[in-house]
Structure formats: structure tokens, C-alpha cells
Protein backbone atom coordinates (compact mmCIF):
# COMPACT_ATOMS: atom_id res chain seq x y z
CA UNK A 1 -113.76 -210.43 -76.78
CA UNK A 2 -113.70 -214.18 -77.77
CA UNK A 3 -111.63 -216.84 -76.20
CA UNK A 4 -110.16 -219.76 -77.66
CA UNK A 5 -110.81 -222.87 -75.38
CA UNK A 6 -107.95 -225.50 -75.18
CA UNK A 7 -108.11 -228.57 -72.90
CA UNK A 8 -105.17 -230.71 -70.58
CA UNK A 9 -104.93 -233.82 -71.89
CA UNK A 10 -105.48 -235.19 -68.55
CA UNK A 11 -108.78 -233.68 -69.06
CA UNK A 12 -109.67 -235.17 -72.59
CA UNK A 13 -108.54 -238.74 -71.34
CA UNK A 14 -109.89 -239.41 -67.68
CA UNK A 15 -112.42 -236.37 -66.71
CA UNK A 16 -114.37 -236.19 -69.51
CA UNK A 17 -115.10 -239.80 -69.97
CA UNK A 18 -116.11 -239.99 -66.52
CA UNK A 19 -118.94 -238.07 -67.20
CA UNK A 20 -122.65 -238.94 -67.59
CA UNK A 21 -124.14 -238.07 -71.56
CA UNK A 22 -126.05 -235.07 -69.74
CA UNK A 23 -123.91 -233.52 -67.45
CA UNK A 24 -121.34 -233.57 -70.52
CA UNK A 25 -123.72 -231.90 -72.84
CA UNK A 26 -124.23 -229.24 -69.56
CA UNK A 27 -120.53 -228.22 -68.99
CA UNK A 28 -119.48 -228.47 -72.60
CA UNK A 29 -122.54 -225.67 -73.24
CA UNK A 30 -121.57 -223.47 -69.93
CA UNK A 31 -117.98 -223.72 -71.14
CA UNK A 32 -118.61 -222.41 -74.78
CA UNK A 33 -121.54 -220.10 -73.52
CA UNK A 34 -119.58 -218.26 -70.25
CA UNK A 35 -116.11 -219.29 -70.92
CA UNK A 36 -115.52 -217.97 -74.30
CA UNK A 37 -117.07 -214.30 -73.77
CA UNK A 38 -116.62 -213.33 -70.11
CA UNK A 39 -114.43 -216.01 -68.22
CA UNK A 40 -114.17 -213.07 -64.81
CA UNK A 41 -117.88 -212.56 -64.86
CA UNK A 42 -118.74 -216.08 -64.64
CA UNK A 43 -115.81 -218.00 -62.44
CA UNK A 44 -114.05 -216.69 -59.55
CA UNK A 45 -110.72 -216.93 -58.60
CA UNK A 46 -108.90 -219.83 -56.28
CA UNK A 47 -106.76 -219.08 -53.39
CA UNK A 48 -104.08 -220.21 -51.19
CA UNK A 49 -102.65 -223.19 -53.09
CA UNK A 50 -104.15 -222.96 -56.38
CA UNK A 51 -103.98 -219.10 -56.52
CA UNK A 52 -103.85 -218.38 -60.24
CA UNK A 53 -106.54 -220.30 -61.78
CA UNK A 54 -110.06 -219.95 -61.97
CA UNK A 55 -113.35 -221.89 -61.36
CA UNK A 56 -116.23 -221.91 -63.00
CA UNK A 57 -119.78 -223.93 -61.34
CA UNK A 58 -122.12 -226.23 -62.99
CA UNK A 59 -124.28 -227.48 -59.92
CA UNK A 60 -121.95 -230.08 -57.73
CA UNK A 61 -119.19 -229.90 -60.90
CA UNK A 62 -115.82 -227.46 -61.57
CA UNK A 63 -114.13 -226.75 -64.34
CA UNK A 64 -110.88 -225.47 -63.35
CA UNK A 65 -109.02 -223.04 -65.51
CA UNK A 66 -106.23 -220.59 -66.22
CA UNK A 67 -106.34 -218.07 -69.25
CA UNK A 68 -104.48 -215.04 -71.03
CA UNK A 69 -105.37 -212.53 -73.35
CA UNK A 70 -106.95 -214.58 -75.64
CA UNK A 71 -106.52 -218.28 -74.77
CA UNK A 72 -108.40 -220.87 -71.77
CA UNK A 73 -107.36 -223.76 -70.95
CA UNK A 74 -109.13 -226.05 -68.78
CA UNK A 75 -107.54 -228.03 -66.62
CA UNK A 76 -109.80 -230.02 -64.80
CA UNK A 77 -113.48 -231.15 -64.37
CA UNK A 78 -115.41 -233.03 -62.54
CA UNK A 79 -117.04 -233.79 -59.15
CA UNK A 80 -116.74 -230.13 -56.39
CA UNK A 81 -115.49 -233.17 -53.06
CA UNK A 82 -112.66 -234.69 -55.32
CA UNK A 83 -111.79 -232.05 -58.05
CA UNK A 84 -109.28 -229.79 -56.57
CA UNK A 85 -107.22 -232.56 -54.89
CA UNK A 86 -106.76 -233.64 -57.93
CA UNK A 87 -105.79 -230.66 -59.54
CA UNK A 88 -102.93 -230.42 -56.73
CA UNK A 89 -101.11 -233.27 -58.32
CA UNK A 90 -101.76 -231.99 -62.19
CA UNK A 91 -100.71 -228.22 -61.97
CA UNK A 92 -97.42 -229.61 -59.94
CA UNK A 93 -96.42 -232.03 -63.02
């Protein structure tokens, strides 16, 4: 089965820019290679306040997502120390 990969435009505007050239070129390449055919082999499941969405590990980075049937979208990426405060104050607006 084949997902279709959508991204948060917080995502598109302040994590992805923040990026270095390579490590952008890594995640974009995990996301389209592990995302899009097995998202629950590959990431594993948060708990306790962000029960519901997923992770996925590239090194020291996240890529936090939720997904259906057929859809993903990523919510956040970037660095594993700052990432899921972050994503405390994005899922709640």
C-alpha cells in the first residue's frame, strides 16, 4: 500500500529551512523510502502527551507524524532535544 505524504505548514516554513543541504536530502529520502510503504514498520508510536502520532528516526532527527488509510502528514522535524516540545505547542493550535 502507498501513502500520500502531506506536510504542516509550520513544517514547510521554519523546520525545513533550518536544515543543513545533507541532512535535508537524508530525511526527505527516509520519508519517501519508509514513510510511503510501511509507516508501522519503520516509526513507533508516542505516548503520554502526544499519544496518537508517530515518529520516525534519522540519527539525532524526528519526523513526527500522524496518518490514515491512505494519507501522512508530517508534522514536525528537526533536532530529537528540541523537537517534541515543540510539537506540544503545534498539535494544541
Amino acid at each position: 500500500m502507498s501513502f500520500t505524504i502531506s506536510y504542516h505548514k509550520e513544517v514547510v516554513k521554519h523546520d525545513m529551512p533550518a536544515l543543513s543541504v545533507a541532512m535535508k536530502a537524508r530525511i526527505k529520502r527516509a520519508i519517501e523510502t519508509k514513510l510511503t510503504t510501511y509507516p508501522e514498520q519503520y516509526a513507533v508510536p508516542l505516548r503520554r502527551t502526544l499519544k496518537g502520532y508517530w515518529k520516525l528516526r534519522i540519527g539525532d532527527y524526528r519526523v513526527i507524524f500522524e496518518f490514515d488509510r491512505s494519507m501522512i502528514i508530517v508534522l514536525g522535524i528537526g533536532h530529537r532535544k528540541d523537537i517534541y516540545d515543540r510539537m506540544m505547542s503545534r498539535v494544541d493550535a
